[in-house]
PDB file of N, CA and C in Angstrom:
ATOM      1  N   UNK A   1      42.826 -15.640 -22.668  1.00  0.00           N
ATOM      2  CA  UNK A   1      42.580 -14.608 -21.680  1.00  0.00           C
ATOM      3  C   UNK A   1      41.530 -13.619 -22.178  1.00  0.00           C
ATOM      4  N   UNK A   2      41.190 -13.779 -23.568  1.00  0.00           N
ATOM      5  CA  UNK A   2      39.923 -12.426 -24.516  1.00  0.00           C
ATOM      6  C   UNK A   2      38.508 -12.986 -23.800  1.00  0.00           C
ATOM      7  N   UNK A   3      38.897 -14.387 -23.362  1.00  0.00           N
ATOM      8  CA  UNK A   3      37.358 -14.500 -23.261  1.00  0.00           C
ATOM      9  C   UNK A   3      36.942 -14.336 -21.509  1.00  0.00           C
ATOM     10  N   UNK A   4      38.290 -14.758 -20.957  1.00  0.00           N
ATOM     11  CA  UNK A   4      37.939 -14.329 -19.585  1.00  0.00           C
ATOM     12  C   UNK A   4      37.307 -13.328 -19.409  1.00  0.00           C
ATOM     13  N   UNK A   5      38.272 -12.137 -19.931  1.00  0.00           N
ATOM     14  CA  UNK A   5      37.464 -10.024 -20.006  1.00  0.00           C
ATOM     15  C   UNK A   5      36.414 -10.042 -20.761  1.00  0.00           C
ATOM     16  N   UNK A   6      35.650 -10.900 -21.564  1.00  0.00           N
ATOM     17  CA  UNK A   6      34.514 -10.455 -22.878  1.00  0.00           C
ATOM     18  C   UNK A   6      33.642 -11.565 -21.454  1.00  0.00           C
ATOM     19  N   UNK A   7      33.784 -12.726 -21.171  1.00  0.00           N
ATOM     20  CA  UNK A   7      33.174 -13.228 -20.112  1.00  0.00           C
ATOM     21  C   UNK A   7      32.552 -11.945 -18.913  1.00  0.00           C
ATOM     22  N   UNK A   8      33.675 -11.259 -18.177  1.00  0.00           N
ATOM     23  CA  UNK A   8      33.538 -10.527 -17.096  1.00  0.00           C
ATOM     24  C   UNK A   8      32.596  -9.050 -17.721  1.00  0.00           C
ATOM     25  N   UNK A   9      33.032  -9.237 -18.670  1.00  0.00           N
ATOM     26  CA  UNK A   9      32.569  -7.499 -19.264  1.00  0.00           C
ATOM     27  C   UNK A   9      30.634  -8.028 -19.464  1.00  0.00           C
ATOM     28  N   UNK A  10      30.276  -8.593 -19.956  1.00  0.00           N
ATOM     29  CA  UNK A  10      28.766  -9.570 -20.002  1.00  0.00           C
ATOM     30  C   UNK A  10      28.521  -9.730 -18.511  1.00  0.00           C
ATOM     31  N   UNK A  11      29.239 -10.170 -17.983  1.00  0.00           N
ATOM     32  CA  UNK A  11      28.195 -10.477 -16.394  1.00  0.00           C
ATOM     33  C   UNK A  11      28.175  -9.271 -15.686  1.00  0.00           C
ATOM     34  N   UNK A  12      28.848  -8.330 -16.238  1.00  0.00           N
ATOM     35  CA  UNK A  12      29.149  -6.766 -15.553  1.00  0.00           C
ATOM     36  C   UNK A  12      27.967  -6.193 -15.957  1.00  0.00           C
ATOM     37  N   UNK A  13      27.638  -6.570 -17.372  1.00  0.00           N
ATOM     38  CA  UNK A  13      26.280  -6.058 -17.862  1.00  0.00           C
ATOM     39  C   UNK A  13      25.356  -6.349 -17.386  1.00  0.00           C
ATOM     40  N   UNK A  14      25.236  -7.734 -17.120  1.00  0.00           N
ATOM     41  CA  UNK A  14      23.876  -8.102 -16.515  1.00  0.00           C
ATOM     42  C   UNK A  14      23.644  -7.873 -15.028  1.00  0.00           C
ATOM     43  N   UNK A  15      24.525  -7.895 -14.380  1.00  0.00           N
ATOM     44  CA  UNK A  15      25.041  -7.505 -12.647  1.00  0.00           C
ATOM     45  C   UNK A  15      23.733  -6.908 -11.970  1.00  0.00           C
ATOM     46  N   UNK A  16      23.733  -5.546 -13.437  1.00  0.00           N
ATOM     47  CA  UNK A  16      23.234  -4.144 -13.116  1.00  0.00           C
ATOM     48  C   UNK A  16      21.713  -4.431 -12.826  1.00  0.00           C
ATOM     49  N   UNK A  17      20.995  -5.038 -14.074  1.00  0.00           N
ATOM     50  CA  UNK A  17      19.205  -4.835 -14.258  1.00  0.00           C
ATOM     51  C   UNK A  17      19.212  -6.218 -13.304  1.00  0.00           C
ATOM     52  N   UNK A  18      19.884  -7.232 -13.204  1.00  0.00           N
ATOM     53  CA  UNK A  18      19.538  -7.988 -12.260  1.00  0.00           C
ATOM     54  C   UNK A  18      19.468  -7.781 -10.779  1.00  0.00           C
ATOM     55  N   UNK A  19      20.589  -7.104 -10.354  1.00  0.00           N
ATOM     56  CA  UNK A  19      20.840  -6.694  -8.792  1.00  0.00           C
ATOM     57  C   UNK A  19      19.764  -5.150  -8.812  1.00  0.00           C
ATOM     58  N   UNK A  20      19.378  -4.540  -9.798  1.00  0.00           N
ATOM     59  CA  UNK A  20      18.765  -2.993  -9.536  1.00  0.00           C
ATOM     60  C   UNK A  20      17.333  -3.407  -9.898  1.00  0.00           C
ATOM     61  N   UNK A  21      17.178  -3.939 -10.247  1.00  0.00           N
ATOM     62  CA  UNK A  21      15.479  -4.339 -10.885  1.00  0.00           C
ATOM     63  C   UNK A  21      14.919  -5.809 -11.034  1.00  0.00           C
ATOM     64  N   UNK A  22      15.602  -6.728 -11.261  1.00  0.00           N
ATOM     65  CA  UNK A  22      14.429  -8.510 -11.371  1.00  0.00           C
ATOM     66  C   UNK A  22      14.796  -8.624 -10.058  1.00  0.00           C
ATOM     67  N   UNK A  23      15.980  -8.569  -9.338  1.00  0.00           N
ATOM     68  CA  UNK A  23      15.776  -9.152  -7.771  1.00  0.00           C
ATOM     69  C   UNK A  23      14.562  -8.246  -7.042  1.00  0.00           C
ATOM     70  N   UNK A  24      14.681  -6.958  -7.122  1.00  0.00           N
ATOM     71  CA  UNK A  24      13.442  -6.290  -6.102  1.00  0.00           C
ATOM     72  C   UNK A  24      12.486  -6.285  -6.226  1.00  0.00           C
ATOM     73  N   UNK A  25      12.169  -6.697  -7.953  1.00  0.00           N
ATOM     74  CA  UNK A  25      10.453  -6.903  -8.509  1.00  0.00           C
ATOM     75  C   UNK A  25      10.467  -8.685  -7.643  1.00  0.00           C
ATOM     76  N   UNK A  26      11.336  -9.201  -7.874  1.00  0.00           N
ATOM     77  CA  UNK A  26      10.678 -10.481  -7.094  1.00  0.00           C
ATOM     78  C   UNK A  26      10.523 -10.434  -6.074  1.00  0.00           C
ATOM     79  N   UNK A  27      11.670  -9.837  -5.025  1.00  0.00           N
ATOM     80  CA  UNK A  27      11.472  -9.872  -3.818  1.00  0.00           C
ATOM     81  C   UNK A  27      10.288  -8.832  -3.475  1.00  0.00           C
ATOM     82  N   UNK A  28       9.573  -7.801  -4.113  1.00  0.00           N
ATOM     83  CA  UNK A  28       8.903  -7.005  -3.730  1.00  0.00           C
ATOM     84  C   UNK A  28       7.445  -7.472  -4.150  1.00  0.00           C
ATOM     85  N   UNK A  29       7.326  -9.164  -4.691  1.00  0.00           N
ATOM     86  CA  UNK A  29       6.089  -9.220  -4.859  1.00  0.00           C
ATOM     87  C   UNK A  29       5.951 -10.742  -3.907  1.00  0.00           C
ATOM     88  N   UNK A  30       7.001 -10.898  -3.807  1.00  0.00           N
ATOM     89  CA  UNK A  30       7.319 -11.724  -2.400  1.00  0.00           C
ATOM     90  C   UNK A  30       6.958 -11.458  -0.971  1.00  0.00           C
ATOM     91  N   UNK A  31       6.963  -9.604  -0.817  1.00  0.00           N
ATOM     92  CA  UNK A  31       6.835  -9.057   0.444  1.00  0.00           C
ATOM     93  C   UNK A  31       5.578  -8.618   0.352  1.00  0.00           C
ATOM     94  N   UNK A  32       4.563  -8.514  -0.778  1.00  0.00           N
ATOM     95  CA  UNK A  32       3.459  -8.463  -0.565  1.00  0.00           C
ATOM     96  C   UNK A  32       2.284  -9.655  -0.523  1.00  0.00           C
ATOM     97  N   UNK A  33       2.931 -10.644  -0.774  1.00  0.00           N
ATOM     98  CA  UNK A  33       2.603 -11.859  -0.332  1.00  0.00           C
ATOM     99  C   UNK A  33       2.509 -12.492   0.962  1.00  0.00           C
ATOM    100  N   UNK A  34       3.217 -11.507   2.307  1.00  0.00           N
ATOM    101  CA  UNK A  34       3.766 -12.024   3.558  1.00  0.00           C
ATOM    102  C   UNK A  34       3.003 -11.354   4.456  1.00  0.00           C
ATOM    103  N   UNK A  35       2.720 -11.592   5.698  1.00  0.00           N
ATOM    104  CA  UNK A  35       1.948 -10.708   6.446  1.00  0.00           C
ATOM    105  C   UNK A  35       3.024  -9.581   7.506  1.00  0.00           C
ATOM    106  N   UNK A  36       4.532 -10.436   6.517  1.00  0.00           N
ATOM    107  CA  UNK A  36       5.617  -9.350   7.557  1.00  0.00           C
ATOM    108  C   UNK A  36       5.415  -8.117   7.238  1.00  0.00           C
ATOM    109  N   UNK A  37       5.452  -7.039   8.138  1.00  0.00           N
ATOM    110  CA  UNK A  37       5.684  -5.710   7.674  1.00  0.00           C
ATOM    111  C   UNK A  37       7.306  -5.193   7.525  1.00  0.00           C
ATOM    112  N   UNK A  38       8.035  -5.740   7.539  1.00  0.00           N
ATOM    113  CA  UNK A  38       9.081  -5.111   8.029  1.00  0.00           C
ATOM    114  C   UNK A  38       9.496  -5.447   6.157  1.00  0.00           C
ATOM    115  N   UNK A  39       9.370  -6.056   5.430  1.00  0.00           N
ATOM    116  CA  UNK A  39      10.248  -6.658   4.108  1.00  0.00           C
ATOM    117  C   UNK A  39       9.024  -5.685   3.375  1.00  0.00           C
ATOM    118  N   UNK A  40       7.609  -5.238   3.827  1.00  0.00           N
ATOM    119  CA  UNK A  40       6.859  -4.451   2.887  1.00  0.00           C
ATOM    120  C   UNK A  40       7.804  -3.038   2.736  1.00  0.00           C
ATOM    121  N   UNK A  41       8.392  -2.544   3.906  1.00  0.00           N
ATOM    122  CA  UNK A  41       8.969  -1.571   4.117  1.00  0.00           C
ATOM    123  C   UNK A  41      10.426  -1.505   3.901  1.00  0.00           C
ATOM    124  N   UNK A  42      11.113  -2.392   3.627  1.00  0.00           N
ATOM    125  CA  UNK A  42      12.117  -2.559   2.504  1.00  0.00           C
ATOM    126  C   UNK A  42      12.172  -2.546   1.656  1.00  0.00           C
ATOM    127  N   UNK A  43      11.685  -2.970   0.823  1.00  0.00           N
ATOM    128  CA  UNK A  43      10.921  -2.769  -0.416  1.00  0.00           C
ATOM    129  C   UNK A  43       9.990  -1.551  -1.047  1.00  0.00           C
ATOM    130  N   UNK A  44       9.710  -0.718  -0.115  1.00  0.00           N
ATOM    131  CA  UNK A  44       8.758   0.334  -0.650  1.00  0.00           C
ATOM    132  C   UNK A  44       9.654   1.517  -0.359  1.00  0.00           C
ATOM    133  N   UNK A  45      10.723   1.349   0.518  1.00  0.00           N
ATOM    134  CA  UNK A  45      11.885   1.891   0.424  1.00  0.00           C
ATOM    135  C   UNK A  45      12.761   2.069  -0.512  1.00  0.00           C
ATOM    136  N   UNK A  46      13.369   0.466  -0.699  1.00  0.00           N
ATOM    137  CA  UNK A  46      13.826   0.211  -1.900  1.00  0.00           C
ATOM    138  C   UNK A  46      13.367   1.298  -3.401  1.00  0.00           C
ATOM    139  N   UNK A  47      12.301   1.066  -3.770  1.00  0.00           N
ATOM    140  CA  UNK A  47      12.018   1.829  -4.999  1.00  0.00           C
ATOM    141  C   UNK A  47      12.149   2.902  -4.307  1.00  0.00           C
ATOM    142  N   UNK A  48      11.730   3.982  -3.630  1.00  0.00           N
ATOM    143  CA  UNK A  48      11.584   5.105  -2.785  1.00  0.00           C
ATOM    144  C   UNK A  48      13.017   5.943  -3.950  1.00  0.00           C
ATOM    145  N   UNK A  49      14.004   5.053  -2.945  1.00  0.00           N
ATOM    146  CA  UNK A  49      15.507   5.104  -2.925  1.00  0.00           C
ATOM    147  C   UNK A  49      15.934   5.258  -4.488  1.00  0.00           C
ATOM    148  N   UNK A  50      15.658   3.929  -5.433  1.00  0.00           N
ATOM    149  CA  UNK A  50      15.940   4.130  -6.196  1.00  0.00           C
ATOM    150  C   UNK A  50      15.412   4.856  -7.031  1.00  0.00           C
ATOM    151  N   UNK A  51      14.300   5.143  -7.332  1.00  0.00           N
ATOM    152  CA  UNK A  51      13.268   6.087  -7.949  1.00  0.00           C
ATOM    153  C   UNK A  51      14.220   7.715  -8.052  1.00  0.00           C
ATOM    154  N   UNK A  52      14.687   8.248  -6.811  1.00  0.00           N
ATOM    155  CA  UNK A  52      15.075   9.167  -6.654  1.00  0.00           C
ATOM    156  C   UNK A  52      16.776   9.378  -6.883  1.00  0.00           C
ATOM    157  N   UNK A  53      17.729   7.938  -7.312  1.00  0.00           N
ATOM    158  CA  UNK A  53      18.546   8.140  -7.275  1.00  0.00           C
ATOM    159  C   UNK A  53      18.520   8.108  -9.208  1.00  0.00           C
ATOM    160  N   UNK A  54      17.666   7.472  -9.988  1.00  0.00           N
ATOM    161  CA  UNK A  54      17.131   7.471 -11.384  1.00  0.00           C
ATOM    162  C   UNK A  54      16.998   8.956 -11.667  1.00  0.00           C
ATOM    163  N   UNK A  55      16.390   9.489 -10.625  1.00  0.00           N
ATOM    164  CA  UNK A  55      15.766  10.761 -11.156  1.00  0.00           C
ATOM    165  C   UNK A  55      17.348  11.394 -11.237  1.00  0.00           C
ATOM    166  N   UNK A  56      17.964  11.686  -9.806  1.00  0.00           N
ATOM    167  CA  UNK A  56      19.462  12.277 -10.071  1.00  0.00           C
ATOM    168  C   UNK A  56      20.738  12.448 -11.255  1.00  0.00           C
ATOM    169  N   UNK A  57      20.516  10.864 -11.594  1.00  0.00           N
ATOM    170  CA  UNK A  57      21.123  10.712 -12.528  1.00  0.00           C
ATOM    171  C   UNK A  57      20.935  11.050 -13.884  1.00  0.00           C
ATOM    172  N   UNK A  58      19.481  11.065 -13.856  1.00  0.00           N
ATOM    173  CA  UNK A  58      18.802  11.992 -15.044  1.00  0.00           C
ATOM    174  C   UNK A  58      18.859  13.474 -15.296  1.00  0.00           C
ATOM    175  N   UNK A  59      19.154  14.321 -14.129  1.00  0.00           N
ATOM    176  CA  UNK A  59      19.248  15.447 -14.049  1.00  0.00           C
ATOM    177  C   UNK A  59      21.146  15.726 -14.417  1.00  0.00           C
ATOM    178  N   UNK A  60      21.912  15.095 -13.388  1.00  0.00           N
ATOM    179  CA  UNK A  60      23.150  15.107 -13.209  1.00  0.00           C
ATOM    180  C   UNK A  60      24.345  14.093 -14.731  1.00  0.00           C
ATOM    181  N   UNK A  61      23.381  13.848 -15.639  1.00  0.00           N
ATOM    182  CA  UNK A  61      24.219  12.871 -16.659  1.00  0.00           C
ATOM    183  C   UNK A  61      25.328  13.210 -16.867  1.00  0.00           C
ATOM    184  N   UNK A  62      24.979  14.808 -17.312  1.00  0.00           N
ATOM    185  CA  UNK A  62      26.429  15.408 -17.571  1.00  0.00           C
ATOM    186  C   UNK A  62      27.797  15.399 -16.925  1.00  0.00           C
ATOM    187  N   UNK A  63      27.563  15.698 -15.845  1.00  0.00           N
ATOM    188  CA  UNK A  63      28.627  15.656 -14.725  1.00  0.00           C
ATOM    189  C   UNK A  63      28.683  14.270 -14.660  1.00  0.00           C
ATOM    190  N   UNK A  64      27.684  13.010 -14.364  1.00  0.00           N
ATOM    191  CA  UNK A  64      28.418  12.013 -14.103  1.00  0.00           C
ATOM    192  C   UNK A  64      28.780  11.182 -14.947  1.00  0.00           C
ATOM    193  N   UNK A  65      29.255  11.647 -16.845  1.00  0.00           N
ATOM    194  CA  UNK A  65      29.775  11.191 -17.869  1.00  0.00           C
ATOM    195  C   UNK A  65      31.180  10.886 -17.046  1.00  0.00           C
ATOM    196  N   UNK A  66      31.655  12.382 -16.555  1.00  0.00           N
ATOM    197  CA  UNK A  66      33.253  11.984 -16.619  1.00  0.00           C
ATOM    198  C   UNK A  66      33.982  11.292 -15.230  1.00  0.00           C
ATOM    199  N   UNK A  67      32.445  10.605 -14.678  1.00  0.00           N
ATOM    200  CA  UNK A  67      33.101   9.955 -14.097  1.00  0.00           C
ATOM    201  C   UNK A  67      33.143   8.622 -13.873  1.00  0.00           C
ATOM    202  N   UNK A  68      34.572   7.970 -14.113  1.00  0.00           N
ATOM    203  CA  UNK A  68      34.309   6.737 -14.949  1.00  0.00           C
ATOM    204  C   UNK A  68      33.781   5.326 -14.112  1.00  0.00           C
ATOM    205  N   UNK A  69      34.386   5.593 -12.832  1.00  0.00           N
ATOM    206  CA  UNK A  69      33.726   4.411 -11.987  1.00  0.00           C
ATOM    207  C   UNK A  69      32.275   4.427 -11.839  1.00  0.00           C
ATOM    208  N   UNK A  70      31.547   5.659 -12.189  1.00  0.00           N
ATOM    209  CA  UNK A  70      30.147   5.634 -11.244  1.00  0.00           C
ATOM    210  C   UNK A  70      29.056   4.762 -11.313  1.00  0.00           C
ATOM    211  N   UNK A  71      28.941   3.935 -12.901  1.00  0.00           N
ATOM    212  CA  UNK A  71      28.368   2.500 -13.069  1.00  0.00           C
ATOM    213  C   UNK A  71      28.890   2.030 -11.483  1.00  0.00           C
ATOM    214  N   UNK A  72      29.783   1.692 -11.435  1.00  0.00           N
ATOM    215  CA  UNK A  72      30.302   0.535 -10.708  1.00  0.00           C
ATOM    216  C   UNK A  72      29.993   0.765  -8.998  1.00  0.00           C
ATOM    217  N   UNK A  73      30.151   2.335  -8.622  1.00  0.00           N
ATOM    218  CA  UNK A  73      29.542   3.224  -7.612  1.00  0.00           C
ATOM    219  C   UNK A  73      28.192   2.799  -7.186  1.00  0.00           C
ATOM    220  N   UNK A  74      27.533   2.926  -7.928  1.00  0.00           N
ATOM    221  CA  UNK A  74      25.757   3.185  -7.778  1.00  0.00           C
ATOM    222  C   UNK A  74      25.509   1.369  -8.002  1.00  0.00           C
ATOM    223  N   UNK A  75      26.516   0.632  -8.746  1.00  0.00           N
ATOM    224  CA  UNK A  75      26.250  -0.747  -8.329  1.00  0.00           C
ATOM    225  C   UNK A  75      26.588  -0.928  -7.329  1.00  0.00           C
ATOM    226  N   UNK A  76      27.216  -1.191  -6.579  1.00  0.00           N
ATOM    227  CA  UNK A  76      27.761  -1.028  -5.058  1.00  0.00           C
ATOM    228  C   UNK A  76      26.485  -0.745  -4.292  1.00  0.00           C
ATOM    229  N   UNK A  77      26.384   0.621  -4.350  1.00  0.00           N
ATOM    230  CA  UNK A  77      25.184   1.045  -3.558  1.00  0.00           C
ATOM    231  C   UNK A  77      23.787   0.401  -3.212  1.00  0.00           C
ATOM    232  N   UNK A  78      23.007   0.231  -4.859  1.00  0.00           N
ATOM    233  CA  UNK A  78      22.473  -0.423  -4.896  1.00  0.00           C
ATOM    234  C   UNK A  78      22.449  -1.765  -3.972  1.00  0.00           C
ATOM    235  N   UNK A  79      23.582  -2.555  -4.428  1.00  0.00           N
ATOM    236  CA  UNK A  79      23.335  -4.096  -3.639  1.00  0.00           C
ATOM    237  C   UNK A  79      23.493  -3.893  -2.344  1.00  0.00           C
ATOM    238  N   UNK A  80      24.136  -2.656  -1.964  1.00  0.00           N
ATOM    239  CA  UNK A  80      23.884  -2.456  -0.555  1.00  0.00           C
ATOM    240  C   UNK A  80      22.579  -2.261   0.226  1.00  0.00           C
ATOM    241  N   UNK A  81      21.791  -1.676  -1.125  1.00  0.00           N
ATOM    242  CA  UNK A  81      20.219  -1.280  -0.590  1.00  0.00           C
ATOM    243  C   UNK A  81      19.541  -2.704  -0.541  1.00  0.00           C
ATOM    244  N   UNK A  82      19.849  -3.366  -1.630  1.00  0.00           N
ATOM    245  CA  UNK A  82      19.189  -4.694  -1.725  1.00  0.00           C
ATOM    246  C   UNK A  82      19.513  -5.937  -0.784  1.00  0.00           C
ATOM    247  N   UNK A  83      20.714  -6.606  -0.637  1.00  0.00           N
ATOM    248  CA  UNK A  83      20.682  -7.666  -0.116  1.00  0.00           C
ATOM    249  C   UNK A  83      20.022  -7.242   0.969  1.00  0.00           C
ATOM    250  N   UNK A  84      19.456  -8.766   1.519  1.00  0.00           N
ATOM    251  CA  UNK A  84      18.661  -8.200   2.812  1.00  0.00           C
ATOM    252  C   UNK A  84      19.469  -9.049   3.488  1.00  0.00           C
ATOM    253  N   UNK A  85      21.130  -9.040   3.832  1.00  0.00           N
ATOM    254  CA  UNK A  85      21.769  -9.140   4.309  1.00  0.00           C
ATOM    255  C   UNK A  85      22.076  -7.782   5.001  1.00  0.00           C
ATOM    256  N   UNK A  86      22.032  -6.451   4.327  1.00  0.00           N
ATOM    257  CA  UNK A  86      22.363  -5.929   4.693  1.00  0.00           C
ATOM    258  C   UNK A  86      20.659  -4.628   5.220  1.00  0.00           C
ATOM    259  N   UNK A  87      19.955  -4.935   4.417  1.00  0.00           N
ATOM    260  CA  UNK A  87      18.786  -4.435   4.452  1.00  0.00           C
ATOM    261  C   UNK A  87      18.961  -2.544   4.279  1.00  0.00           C
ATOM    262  N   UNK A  88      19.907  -2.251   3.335  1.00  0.00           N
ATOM    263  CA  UNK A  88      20.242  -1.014   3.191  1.00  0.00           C
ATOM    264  C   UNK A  88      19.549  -0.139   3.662  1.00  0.00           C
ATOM    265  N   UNK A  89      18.443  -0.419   2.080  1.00  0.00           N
ATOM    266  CA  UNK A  89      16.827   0.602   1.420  1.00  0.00           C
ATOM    267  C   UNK A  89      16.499   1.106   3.233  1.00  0.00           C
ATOM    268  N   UNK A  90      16.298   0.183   4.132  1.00  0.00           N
ATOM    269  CA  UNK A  90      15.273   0.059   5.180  1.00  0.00           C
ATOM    270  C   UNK A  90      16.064   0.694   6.416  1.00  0.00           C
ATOM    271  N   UNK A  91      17.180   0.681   6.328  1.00  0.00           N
ATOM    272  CA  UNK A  91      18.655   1.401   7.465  1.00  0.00           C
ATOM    273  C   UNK A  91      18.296   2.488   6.874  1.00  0.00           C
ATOM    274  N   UNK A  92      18.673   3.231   5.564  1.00  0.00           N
ATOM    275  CA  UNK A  92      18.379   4.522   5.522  1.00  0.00           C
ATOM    276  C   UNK A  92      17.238   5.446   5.691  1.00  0.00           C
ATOM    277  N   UNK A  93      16.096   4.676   5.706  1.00  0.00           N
ATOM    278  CA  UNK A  93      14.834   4.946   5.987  1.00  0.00           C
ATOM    279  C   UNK A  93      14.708   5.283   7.523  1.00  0.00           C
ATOM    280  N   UNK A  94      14.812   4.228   8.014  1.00  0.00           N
ATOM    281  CA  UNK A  94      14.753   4.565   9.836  1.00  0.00           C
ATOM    282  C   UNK A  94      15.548   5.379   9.995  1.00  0.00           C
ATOM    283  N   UNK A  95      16.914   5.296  10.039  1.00  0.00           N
ATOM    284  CA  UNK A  95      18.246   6.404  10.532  1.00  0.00           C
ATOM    285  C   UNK A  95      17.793   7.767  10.077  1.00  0.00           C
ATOM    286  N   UNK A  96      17.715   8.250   8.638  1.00  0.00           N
ATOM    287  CA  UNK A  96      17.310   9.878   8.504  1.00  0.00           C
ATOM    288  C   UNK A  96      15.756  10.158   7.921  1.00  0.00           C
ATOM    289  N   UNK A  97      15.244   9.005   7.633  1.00  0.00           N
ATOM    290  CA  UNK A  97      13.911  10.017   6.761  1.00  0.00           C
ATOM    291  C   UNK A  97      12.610   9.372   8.540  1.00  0.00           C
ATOM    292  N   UNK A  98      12.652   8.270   8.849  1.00  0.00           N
ATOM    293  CA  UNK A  98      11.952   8.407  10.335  1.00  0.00           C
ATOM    294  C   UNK A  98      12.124   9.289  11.003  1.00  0.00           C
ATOM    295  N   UNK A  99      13.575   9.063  12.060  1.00  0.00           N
ATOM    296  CA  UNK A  99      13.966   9.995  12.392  1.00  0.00           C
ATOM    297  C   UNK A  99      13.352  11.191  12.431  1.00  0.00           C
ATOM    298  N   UNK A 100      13.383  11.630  11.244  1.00  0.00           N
ATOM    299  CA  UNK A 100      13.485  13.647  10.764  1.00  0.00           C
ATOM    300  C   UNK A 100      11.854  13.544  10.796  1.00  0.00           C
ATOM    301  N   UNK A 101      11.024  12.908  11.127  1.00  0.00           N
ATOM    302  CA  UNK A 101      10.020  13.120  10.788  1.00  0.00           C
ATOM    303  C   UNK A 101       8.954  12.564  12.502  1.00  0.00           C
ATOM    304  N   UNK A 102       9.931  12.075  12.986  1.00  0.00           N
ATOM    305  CA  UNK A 102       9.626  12.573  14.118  1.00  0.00           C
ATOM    306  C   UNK A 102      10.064  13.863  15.878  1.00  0.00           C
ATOM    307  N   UNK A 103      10.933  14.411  14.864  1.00  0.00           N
ATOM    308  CA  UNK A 103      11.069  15.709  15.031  1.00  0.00           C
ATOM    309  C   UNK A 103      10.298  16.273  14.826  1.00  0.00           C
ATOM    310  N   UNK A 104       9.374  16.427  13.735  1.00  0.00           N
ATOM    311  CA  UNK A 104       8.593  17.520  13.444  1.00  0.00           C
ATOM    312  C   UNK A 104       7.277  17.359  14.534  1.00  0.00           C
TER     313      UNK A 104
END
């Protein structure tokens, strides 16, 4: 059963830079390869998104030491931004930052 948890605890590691960074560098040099616009803008979202949630966490470390799920939080999130099952990055983009900007 040590190696099942030392198994799970390793793919937990890798989960992270794979689902937060080699999938969107591929898929994001994938979408500049395409004449779609809609996956350029997922993707330029995508970093947008994460760029600014890097920066947070850089500011906020302290506070989010003690909290112990938040790896697992911001993984969540992440693959929510990423699969383009769900096309996160690109939902939050239209819903509040379009949106608000055609108000002005």
């Amino acid at each position: 059963m040590g190696y099942f948890w030392t198994l799970i605890g390793h793919l937990h590691t890798i989960a992270g830079p794979v689902t937060m960074l080699l999938y969107p560098l591929y898929a994001s040099v994938v979408a500049i390869e395409t004449s779609d616009k809609l996956d350029d803008e997922q993707w330029l979202a995508y970093w947008i998104f994460y760029s600014f949630l890097t920066l947070m966490e850089m500011v906020l470390q302290h506070v989010l030491e003690w909290i112990p799920i938040w790896y697992d939080v911001k993984l969540i999130f992440v693959a929510w931004l990423v699969f383009p099952q769900f096309r996160g990055a690109a939902f939050i983009y239209d819903k509040f930052v379009r949106e608000n900007n055609q108000e002005i």
